[in-house]
N, C-alpha and C. Protein backbone atom coordinates (compact mmCIF):
# COMPACT_ATOMS: atom_id res chain seq x y z
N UNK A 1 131.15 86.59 91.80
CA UNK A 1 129.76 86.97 91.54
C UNK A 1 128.85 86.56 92.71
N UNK A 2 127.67 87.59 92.89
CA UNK A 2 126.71 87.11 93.97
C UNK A 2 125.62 86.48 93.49
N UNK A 3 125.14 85.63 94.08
CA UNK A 3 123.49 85.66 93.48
C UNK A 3 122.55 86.38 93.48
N UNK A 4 121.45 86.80 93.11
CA UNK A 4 120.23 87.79 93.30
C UNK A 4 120.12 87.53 94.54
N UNK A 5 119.97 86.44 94.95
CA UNK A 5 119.03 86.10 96.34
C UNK A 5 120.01 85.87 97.23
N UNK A 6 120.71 86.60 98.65
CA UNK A 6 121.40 86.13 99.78
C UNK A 6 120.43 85.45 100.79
N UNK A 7 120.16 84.47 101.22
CA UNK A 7 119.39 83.99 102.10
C UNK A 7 119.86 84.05 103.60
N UNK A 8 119.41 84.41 104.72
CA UNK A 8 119.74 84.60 105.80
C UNK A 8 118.71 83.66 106.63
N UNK A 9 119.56 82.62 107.56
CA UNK A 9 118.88 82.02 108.39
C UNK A 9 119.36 82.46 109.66
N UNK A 10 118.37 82.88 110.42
CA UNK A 10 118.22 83.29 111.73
C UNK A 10 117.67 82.02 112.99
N UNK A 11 118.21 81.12 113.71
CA UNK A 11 117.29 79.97 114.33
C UNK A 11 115.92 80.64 115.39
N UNK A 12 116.29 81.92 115.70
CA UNK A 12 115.32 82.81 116.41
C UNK A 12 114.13 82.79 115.76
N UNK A 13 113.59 82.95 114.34
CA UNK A 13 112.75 82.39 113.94
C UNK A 13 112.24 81.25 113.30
N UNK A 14 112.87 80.08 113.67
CA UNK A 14 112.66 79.09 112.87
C UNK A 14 111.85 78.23 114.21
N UNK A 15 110.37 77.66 113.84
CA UNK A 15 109.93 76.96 115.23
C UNK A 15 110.05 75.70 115.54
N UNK A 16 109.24 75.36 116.08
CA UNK A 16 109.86 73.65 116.16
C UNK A 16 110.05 73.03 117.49
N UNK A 17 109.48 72.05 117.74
CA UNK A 17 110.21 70.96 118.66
C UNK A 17 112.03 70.31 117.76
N UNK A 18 112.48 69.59 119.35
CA UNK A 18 113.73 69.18 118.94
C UNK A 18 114.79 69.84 118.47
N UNK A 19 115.85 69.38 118.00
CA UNK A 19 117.21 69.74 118.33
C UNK A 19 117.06 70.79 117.33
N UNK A 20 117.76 72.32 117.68
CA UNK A 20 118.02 73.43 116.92
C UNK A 20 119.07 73.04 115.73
N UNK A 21 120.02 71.98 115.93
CA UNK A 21 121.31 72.24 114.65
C UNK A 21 119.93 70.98 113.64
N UNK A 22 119.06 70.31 114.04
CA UNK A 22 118.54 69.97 112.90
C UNK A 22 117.24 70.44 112.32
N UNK A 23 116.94 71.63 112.66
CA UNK A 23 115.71 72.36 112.29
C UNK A 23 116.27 73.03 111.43
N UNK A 24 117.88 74.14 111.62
CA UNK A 24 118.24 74.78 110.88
C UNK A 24 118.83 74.32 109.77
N UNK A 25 119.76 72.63 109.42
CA UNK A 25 119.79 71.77 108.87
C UNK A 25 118.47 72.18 107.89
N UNK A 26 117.30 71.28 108.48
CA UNK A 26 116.04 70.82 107.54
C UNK A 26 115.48 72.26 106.65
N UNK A 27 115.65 73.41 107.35
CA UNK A 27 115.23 74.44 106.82
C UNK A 27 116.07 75.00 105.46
N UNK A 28 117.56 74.74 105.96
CA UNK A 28 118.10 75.01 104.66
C UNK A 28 118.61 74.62 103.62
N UNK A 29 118.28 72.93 103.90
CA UNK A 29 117.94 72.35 102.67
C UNK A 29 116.68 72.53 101.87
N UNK A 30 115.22 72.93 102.47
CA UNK A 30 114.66 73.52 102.07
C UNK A 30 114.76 75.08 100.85
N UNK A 31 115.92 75.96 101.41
CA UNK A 31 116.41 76.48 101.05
C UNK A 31 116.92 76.54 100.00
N UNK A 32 117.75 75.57 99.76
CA UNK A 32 118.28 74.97 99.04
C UNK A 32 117.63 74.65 97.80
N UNK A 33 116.42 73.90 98.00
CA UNK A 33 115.37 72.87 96.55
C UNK A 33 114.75 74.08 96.56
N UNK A 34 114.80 75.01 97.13
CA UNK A 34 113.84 76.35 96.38
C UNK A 34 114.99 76.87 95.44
N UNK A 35 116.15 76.62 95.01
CA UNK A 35 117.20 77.40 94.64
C UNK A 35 118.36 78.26 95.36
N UNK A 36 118.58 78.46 96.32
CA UNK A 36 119.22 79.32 97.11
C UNK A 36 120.55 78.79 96.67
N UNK A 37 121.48 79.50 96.50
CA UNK A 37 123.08 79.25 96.43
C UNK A 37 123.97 80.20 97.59
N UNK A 38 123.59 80.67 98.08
CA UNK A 38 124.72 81.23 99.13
C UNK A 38 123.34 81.79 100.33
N UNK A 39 123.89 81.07 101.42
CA UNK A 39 123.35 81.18 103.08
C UNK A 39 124.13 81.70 104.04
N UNK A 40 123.75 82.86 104.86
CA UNK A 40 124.33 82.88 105.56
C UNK A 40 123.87 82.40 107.43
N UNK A 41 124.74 82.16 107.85
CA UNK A 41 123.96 81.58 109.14
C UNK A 41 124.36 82.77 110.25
N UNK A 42 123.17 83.03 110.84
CA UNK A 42 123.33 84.51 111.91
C UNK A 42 122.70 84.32 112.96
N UNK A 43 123.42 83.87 114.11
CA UNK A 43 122.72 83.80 115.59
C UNK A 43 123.23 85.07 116.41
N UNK A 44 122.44 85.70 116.81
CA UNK A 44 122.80 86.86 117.92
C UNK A 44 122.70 86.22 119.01
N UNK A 45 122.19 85.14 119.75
CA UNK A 45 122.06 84.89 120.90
C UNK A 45 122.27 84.02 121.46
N UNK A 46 122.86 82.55 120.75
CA UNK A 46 123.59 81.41 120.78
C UNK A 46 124.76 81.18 121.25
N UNK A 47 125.09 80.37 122.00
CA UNK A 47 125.92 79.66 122.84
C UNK A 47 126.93 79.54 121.50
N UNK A 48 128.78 79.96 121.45
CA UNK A 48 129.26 79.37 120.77
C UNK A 48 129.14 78.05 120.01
N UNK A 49 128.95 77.22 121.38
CA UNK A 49 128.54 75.29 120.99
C UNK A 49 127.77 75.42 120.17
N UNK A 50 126.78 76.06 120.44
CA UNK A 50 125.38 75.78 119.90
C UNK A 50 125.74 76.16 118.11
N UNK A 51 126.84 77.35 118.30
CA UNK A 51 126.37 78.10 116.84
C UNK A 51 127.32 76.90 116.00
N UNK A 52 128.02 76.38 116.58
CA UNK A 52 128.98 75.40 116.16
C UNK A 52 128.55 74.47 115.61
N UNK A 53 127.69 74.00 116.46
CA UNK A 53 126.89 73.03 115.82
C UNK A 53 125.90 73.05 114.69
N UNK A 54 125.43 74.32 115.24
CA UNK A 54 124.20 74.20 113.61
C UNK A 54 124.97 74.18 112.74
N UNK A 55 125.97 75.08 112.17
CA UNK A 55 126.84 75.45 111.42
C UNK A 55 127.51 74.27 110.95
N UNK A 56 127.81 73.24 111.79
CA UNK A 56 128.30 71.76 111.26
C UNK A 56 127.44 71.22 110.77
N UNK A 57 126.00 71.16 110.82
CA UNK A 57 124.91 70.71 110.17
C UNK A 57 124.48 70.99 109.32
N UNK A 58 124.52 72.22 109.00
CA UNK A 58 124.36 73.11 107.70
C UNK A 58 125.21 72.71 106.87
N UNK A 59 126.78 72.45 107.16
CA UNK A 59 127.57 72.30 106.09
C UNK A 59 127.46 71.12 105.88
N UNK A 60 127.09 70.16 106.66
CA UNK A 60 127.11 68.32 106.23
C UNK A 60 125.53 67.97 105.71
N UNK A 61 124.43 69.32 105.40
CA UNK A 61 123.39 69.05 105.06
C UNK A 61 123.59 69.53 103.53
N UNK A 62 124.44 70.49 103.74
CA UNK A 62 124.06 71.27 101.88
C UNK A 62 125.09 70.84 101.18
N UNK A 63 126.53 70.31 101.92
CA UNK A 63 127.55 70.13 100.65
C UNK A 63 128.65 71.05 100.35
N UNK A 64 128.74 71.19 99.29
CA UNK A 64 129.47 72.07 98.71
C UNK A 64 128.77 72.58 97.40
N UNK A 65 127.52 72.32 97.22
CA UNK A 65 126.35 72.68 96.42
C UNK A 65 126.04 74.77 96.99
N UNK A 66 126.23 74.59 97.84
CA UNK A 66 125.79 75.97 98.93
C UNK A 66 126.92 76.80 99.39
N UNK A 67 127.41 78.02 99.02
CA UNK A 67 128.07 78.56 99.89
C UNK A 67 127.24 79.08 101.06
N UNK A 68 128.30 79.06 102.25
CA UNK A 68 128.33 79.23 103.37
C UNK A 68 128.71 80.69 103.95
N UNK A 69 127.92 81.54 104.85
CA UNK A 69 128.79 82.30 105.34
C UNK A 69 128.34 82.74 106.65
N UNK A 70 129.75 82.87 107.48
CA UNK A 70 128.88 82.38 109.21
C UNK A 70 128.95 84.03 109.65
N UNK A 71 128.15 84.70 109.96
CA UNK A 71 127.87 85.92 110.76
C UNK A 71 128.80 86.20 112.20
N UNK A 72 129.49 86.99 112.23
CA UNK A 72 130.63 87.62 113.07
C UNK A 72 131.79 86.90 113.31
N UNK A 73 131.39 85.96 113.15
CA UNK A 73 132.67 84.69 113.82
C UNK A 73 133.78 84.12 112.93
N UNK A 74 134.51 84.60 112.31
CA UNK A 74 135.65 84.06 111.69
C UNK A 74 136.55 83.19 112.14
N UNK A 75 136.46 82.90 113.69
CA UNK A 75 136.84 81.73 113.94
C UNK A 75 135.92 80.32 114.04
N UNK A 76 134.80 80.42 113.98
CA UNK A 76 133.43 79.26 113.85
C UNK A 76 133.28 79.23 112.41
N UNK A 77 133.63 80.09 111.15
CA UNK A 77 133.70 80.08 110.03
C UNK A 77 134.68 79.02 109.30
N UNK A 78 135.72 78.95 109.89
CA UNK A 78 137.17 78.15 109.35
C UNK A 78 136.86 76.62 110.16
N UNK A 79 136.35 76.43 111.54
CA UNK A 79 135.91 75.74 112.46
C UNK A 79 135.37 74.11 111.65
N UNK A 80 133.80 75.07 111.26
CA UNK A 80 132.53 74.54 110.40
C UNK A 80 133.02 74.32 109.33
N UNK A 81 133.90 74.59 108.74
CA UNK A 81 134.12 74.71 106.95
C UNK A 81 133.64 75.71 106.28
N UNK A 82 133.45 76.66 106.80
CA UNK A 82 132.49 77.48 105.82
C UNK A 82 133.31 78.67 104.91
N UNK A 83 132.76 78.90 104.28
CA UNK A 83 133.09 79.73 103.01
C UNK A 83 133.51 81.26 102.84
N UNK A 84 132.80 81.75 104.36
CA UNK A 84 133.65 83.29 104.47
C UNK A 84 132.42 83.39 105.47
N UNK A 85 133.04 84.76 105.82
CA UNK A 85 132.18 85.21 107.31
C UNK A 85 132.02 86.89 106.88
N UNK A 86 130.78 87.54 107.77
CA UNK A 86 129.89 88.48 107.31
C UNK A 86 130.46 89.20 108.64
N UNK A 87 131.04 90.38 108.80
CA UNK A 87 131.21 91.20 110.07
C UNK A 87 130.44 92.79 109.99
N UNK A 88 130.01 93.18 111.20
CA UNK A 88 129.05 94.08 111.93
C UNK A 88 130.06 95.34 111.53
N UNK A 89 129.77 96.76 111.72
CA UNK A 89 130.69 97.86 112.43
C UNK A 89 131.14 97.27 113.38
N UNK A 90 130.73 96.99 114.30
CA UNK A 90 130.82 96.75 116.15
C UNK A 90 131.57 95.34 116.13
N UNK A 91 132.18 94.38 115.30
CA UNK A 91 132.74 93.60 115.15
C UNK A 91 133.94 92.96 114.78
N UNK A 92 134.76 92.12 114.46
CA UNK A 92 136.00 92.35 113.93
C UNK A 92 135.87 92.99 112.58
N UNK A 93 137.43 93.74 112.61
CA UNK A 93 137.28 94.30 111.20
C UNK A 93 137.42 93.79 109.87
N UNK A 94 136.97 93.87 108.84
CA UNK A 94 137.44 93.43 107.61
C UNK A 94 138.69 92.73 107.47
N UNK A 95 139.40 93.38 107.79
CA UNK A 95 141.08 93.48 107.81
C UNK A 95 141.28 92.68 108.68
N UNK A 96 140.49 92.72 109.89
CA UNK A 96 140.96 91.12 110.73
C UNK A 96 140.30 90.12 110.61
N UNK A 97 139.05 90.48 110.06
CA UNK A 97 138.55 88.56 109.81
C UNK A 97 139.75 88.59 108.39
N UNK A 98 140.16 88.99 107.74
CA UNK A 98 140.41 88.34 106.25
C UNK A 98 142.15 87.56 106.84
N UNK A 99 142.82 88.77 108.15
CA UNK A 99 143.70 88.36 108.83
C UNK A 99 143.91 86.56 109.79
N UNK A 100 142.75 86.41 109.35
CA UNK A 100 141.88 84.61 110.09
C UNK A 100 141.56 84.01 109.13
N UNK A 101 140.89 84.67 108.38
CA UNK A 101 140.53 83.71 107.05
C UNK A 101 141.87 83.08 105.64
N UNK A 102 142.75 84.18 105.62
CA UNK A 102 143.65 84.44 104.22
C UNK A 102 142.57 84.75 102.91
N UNK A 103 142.92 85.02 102.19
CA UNK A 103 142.56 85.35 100.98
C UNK A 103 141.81 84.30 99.98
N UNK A 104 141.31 82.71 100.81
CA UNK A 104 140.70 82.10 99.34
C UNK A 104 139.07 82.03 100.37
N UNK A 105 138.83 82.83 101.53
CA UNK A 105 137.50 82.89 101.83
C UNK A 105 136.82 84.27 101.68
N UNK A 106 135.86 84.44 101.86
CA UNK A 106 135.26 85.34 101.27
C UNK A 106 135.03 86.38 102.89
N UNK A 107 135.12 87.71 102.76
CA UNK A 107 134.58 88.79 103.74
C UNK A 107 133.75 89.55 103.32
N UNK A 108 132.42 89.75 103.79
CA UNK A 108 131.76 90.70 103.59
C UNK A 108 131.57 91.64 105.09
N UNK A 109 130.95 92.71 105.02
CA UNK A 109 130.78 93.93 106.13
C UNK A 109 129.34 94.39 105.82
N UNK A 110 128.70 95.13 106.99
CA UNK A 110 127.82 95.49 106.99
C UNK A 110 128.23 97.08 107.11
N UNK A 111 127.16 98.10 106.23
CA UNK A 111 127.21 99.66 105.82
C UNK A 111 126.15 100.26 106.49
N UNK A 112 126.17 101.35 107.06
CA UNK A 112 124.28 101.67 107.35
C UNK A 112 124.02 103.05 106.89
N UNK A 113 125.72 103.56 105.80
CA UNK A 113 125.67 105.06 106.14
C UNK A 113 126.48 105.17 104.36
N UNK A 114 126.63 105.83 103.50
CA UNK A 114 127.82 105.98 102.27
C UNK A 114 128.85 106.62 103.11
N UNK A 115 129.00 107.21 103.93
CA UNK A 115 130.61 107.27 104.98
C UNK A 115 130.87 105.72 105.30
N UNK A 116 130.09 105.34 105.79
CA UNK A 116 130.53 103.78 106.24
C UNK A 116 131.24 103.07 104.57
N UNK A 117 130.03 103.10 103.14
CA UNK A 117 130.40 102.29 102.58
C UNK A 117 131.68 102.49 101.91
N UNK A 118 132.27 103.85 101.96
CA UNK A 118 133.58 104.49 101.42
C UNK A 118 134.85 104.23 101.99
N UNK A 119 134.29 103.74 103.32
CA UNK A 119 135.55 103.16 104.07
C UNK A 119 135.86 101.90 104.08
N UNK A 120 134.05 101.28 103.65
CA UNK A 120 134.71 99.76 103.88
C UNK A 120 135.09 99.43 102.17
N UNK A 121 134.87 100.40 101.02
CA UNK A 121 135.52 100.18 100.04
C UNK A 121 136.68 100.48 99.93
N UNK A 122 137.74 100.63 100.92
CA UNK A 122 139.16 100.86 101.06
C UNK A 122 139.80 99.83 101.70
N UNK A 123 138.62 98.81 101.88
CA UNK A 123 139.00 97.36 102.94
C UNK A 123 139.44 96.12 101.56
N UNK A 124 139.99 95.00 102.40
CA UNK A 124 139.53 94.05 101.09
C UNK A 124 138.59 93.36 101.41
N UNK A 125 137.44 93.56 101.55
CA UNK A 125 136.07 93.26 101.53
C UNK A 125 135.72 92.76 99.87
N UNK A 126 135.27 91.48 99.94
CA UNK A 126 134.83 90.67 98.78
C UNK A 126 133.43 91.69 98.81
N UNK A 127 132.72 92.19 99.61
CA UNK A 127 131.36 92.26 99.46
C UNK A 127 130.97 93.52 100.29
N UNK A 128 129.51 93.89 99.91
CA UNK A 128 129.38 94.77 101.09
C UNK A 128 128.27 95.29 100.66
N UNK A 129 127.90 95.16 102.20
CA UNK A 129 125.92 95.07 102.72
C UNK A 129 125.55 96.40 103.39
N UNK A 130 124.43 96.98 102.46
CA UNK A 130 123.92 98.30 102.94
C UNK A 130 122.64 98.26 103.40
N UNK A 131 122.08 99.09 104.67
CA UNK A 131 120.53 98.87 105.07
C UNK A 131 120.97 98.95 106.07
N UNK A 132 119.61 99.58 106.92
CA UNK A 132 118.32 98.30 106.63
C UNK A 132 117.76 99.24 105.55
N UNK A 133 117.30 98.93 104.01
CA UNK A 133 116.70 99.45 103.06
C UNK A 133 115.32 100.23 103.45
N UNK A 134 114.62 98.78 104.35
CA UNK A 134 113.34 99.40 104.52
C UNK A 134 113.18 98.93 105.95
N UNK A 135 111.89 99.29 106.42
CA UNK A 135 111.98 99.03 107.73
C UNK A 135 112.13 97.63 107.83
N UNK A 136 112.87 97.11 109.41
CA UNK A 136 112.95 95.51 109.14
C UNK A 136 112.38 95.30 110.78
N UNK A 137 112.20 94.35 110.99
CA UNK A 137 111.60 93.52 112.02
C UNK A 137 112.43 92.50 112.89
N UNK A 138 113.78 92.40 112.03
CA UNK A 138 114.56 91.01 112.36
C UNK A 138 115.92 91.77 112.88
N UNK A 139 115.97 92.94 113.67
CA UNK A 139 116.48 93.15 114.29
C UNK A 139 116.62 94.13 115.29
N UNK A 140 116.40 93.71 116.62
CA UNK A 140 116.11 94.55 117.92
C UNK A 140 116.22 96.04 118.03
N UNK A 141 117.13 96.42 117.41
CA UNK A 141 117.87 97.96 117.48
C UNK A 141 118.33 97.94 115.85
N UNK A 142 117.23 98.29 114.89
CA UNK A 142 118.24 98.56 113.61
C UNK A 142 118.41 99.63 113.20
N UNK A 143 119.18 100.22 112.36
CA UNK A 143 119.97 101.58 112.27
C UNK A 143 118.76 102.17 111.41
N UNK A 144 118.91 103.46 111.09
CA UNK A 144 117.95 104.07 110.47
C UNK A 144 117.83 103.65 109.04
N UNK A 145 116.28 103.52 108.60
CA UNK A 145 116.40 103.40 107.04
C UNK A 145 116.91 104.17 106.23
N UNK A 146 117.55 103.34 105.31
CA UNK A 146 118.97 104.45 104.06
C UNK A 146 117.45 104.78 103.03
N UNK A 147 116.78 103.54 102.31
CA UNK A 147 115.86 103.72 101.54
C UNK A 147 116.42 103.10 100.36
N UNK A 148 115.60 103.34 99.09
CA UNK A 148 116.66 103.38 97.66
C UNK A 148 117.34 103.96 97.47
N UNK A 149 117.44 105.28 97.55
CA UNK A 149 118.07 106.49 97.81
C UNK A 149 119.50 105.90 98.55
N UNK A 150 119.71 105.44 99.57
CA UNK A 150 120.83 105.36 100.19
C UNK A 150 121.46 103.80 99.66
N UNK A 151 120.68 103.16 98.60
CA UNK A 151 121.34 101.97 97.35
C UNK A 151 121.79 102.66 96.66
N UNK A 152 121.33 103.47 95.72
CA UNK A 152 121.89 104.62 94.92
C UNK A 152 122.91 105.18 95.37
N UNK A 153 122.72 105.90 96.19
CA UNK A 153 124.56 106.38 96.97
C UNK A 153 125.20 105.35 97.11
N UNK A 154 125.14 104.17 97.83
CA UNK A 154 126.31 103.25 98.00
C UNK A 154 126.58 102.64 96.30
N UNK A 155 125.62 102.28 95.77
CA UNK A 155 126.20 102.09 94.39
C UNK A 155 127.08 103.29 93.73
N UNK A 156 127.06 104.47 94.07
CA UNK A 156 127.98 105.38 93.29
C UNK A 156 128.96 105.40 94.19
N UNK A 157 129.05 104.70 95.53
CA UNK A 157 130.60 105.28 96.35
C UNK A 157 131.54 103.75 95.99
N UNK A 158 131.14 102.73 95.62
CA UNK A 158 132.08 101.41 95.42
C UNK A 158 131.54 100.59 94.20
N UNK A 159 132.53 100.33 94.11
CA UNK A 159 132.60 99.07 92.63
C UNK A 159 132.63 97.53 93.28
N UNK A 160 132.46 97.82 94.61
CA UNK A 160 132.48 96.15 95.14
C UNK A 160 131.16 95.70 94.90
N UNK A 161 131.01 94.59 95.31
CA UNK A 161 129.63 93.56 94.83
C UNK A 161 128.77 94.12 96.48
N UNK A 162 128.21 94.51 96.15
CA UNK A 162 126.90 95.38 96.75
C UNK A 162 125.67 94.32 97.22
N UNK A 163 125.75 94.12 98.44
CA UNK A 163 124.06 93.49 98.90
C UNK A 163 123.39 94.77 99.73
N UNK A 164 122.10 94.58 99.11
CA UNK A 164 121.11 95.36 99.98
C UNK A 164 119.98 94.56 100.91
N UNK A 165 120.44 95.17 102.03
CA UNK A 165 119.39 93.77 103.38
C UNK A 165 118.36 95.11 104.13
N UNK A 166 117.40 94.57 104.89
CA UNK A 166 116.80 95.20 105.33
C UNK A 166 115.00 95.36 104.92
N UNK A 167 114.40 94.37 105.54
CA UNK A 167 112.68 94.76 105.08
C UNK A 167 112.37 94.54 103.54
N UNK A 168 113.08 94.10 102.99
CA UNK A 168 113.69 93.23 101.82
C UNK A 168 112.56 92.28 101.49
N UNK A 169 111.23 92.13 100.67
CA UNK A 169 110.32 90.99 99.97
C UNK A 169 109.99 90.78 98.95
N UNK A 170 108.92 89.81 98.33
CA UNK A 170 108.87 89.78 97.01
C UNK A 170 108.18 90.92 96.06
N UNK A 171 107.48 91.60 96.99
CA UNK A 171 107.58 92.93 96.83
C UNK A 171 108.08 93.60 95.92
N UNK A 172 109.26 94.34 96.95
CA UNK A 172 109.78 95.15 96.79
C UNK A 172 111.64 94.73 96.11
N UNK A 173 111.77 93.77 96.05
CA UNK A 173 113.08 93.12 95.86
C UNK A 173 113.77 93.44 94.25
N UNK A 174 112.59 93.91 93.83
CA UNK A 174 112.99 94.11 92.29
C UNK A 174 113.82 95.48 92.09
N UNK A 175 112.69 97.10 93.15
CA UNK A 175 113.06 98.20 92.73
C UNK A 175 114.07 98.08 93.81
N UNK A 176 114.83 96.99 94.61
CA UNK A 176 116.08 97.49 95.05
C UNK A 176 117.38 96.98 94.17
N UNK A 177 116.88 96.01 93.33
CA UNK A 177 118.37 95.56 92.46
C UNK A 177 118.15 96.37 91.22
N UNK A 178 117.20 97.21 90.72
CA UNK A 178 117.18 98.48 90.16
C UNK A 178 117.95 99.81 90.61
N UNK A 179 117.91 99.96 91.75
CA UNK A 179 118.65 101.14 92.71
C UNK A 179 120.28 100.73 92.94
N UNK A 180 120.44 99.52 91.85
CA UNK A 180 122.19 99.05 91.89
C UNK A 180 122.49 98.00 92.83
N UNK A 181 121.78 97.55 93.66
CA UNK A 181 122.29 96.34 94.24
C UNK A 181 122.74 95.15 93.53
N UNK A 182 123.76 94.27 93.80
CA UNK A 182 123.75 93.21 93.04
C UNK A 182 123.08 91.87 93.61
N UNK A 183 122.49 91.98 95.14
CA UNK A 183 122.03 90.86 95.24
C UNK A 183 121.04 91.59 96.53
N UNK A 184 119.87 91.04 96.79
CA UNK A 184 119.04 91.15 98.17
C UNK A 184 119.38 90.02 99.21
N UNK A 185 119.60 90.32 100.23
CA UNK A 185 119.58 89.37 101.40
C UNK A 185 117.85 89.65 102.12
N UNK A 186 117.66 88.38 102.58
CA UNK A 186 116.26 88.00 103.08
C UNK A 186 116.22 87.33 104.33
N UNK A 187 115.56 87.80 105.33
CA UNK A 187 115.41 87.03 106.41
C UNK A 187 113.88 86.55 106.32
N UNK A 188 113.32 87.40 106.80
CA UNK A 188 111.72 87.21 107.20
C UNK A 188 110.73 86.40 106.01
N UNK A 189 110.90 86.53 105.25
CA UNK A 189 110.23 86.60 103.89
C UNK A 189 110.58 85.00 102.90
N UNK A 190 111.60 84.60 103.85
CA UNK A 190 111.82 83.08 103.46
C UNK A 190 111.30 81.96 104.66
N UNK A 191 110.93 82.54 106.11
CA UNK A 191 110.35 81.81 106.71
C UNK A 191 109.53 80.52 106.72
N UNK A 192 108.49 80.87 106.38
CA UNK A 192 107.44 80.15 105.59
C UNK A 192 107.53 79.49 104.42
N UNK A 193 107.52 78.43 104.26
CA UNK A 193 107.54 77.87 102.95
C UNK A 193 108.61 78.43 102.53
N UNK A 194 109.73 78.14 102.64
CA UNK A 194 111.67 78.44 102.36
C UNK A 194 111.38 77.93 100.50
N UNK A 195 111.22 76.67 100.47
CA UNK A 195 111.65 76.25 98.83
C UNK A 195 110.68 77.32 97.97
N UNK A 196 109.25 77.01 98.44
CA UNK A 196 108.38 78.03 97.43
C UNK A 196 108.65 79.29 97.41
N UNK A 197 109.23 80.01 98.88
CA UNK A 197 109.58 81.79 98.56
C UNK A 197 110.64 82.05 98.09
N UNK A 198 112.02 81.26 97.95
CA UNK A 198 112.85 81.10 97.57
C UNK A 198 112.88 81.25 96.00
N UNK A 199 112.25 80.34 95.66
CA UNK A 199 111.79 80.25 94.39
C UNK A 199 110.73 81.31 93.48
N UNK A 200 110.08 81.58 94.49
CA UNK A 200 109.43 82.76 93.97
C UNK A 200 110.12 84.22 94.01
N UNK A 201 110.97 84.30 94.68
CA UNK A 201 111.95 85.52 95.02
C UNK A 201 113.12 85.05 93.26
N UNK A 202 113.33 84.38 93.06
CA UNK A 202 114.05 84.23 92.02
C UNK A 202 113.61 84.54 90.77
N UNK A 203 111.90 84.34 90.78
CA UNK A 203 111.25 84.33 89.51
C UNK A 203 111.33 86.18 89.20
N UNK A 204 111.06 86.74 90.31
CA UNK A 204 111.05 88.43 90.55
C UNK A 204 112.38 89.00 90.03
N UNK A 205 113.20 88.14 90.92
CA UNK A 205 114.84 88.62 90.31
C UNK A 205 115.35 88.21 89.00
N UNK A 206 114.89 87.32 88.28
CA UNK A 206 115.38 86.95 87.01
C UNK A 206 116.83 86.34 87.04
């Protein structure tokens, strides 16, 4: 099962003086006392070391209270301890992170298309992430918006556990787990005050 709420920490927006593995640490324990149960950690632009490290901080900050899941890297995933790893199109495949992981960690994939999500429902993908829903901000080059409309299609092409990411707030977070999602992932929208939006994103989701 997923939770309503996937939380995505990005260190690109997180500000701060001092060391990056303990900002992203402090933030997602924050995370955390707002309610959050599954994080994933996503650096596009980080030094292996670097991602290594937050990722060791994260896991010696939250426990085993928090699943974990490290963005492209299935080898920094097993590394850190973490709980399963999230892969791109443009990244290893399903089939080869799960080929690194074995079968008691979790794989999810990213969809941007119902051709995409039909294929990666032929994967053994624990999960699988469609969007960007709506327009998003938190990433340089993002694929075209699917909409609800393109939740609706991926909910009728797979029976896998379905996240919808993308421009994703408290908003709008409701009419996308209406359109069949089983959980929203959030970047932007937990920034600020992590425990209180966290928490308020939960009250929306029920």
């Amino acid at each position: 099962m997923l939770p309503r709420l996937y939380a995505i920490i990005d260190p690109a927006l997180l500000s701060g003086a001092g060391d990056q593995a303990a900002r992203v640490a402090a933030f997602a324990r924050e995370l955390a006392k707002g309610g959050a149960t599954l994080i994933q950690y996503r650096n596009k632009a980080g030094s292996g070391r670097q991602m290594l490290s937050d990722a060791r901080a994260l896991r010696r900050a939250l426990g085993s209270e928090v699943r974990l899941i490290m963005n492209d890297r299935a080898d920094l995933c097993l590394a850190a301890g973490f709980d399963g790893v999230h892969v791109g199109q443009e990244d290893l495949s399903p089939e080869g992170a799960r080929a690194v992981l074995g079968d008691r960690l979790w794989v999810g994939v990213s969809t941007h298309s119902v051709e995409q999500v039909i294929e990666a429902d032929q994967t053994s993908a624990d999960y699988i992430a469609i969007g960007p829903v709506f327009a998003t901000a938190s990433k340089q080059n993002p694929d075209p918006v699917v909409g609800l409309e393109g939740v609706r299609a991926a909910r009728a092409a797979t029976r896998k556990l379905l996240v919808a990411i993308g421009g994703i707030t408290r908003v709008n977070c409701a009419s996308v787990i209406q359109a069949g999602a089983d959980s929203v992932a959030v970047i932007s929208d937990l920034v600020h005050g992590p425990a209180k939006s966290v928490a308020a994103f939960l009250r929306v989701l029920g």
